[in-house]
Protein backbone atom coordinates (compact mmCIF):
# COMPACT_ATOMS: atom_id res chain seq x y z
CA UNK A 1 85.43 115.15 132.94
CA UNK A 2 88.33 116.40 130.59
CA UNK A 3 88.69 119.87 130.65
CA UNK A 4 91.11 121.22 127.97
CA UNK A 5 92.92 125.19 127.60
CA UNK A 6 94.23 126.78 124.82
CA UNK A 7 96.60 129.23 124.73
CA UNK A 8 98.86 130.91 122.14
CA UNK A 9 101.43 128.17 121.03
CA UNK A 10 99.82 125.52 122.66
CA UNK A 11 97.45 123.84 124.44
CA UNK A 12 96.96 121.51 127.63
CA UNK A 13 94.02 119.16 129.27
CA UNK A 14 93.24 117.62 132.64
CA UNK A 15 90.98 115.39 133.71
CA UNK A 16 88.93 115.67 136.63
CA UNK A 17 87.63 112.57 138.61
CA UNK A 18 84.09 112.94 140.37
CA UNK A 19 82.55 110.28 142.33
CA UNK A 20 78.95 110.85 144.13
CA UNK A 21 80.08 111.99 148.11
CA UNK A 22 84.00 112.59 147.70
CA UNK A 23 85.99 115.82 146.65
CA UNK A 24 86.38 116.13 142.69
CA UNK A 25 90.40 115.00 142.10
CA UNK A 26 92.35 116.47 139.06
CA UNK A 27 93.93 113.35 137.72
CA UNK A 28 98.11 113.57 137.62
CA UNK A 29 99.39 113.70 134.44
CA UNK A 30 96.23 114.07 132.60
CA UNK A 31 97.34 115.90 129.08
CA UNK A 32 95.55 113.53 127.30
CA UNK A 33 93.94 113.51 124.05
CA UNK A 34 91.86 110.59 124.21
CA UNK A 35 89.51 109.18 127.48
CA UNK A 36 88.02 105.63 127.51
CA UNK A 37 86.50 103.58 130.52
CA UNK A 38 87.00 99.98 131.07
CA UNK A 39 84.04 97.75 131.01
CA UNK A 40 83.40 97.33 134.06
CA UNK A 41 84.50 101.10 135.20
CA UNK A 42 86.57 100.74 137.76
CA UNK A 43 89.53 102.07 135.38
CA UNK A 44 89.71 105.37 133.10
CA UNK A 45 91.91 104.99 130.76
CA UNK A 46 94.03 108.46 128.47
CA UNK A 47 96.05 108.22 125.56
CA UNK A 48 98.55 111.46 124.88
CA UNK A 49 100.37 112.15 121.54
CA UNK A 50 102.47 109.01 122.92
CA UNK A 51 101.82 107.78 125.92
CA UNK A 52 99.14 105.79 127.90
CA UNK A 53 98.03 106.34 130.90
CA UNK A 54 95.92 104.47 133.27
CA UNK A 55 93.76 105.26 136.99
CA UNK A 56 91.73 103.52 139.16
CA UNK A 57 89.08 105.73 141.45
CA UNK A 58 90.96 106.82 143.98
CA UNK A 59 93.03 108.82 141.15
CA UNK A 60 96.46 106.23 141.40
CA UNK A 61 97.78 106.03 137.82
CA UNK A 62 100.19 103.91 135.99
CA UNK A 63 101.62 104.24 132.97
CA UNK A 64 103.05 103.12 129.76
CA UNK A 65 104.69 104.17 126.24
CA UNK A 66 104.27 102.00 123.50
CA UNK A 67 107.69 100.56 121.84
CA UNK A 68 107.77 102.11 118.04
CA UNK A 69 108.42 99.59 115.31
CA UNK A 70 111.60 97.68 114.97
CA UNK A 71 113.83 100.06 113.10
CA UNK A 72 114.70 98.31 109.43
CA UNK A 73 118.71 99.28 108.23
CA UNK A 74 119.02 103.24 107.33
CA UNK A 75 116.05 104.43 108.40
CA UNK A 76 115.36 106.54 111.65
CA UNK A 77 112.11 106.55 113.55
CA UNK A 78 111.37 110.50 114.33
CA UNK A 79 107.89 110.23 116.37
CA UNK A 80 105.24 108.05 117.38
CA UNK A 81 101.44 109.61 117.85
CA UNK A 82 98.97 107.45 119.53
CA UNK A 83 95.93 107.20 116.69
CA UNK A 84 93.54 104.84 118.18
CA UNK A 85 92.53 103.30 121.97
CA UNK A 86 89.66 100.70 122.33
CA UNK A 87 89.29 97.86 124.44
CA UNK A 88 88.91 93.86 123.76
CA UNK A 89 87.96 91.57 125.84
CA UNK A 90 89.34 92.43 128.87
CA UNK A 91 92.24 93.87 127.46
CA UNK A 92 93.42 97.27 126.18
CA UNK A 93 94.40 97.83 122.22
CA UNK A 94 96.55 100.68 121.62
CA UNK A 95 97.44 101.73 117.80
CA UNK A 96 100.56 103.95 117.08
CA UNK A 97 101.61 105.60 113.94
CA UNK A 98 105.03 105.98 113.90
CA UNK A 99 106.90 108.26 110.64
CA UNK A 100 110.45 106.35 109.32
CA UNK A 101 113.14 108.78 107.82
CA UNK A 102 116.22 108.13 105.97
CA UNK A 103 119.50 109.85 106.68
CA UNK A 104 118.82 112.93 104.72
CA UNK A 105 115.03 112.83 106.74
CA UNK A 106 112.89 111.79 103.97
CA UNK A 107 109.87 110.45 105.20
CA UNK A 108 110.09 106.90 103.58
CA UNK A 109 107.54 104.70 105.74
CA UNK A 110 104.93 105.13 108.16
CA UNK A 111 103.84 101.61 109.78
CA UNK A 112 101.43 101.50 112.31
CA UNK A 113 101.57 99.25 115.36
CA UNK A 114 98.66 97.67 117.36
CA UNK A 115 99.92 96.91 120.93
CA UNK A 116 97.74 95.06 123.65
CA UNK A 117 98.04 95.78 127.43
CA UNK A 118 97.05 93.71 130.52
CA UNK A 119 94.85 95.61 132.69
CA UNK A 120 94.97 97.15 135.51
CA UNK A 121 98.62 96.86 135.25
CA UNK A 122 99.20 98.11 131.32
CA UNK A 123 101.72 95.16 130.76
CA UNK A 124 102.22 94.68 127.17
CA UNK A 125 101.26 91.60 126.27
CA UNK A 126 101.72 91.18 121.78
CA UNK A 127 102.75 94.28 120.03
CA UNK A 128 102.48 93.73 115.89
CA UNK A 129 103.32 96.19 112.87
CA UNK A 130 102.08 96.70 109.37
CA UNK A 131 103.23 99.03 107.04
CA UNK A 132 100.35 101.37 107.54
CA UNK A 133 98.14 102.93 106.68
CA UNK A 134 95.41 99.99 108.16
CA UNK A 135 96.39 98.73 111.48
CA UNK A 136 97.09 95.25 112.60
CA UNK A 137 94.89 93.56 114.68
CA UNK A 138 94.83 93.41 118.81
CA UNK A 139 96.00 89.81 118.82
CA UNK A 140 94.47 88.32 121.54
CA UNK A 141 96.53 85.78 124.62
CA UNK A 142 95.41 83.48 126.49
CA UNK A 143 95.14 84.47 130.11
CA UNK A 144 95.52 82.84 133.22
CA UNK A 145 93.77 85.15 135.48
């Protein structure tokens, strides 16, 4: 369950974890926006403004921040907002929009960036940008495991 609180200038979530017979457990670092489950739902999986974040059912999380864009010659890279989680396969697909400035911080580009994870351990695996607004596809590696 994600319970989220406003309050003036702001706002913050958590996310509680409740399993049939144990205690309900608020879920560290749980400010997320988005909430998705893997597959077979042994992982939940919350996206912030920037960050990804990842727990099994005892409540253990791990965690990772996608890498913006590569920067292109006199332009600056000013934030990054998570627009989009879904999974493939067995696989997590994160999209990013990230906003490109110039010096004088005119917004000159906004690419978006599709970046795929291992699970459980959020490992990124291919990470590929288009200009934006559409995002790239979660290109898909062969595994081992």
């Amino acid at each position: 369950m994600r319970y989220c609180y406003e309050y003036p200038g702001g706002a913050f979530c958590e996310v509680h974890l409740a399993q049939t017979g144990l205690p309900v457990t608020v879920l560290k670092n749980s400010n997320v926006t988005r909430l998705l489950w893997t597959d077979d739902g042994h992982f939940l999986i919350g996206a912030g403004t920037n960050t990804v974040r990842s727990w099994n059912l005892r409540g253990i999380s791990r965690t990772a921040v996608p890498h913006p864009p590569l920067t292109l010659p006199g332009l600056v890279q000013s934030s990054s907002e998570i627009t989009r989680l879904w999974m493939d396969r067995r696989d997590l697909c994160v999209a990013t929009r990230d906003q490109l400035f110039d010096a004088l911080w005119k917004q000159k580009r906004t690419p978006v960036t599709t970046t795929r994870y291992r699970l459980p351990t959020l490992q990124g695996l291919t990470s590929y940008t288009l200009p934006g607004p559409r995002e790239a596809d979660c290109q898909w590696v062969r595994r081992s495991d």
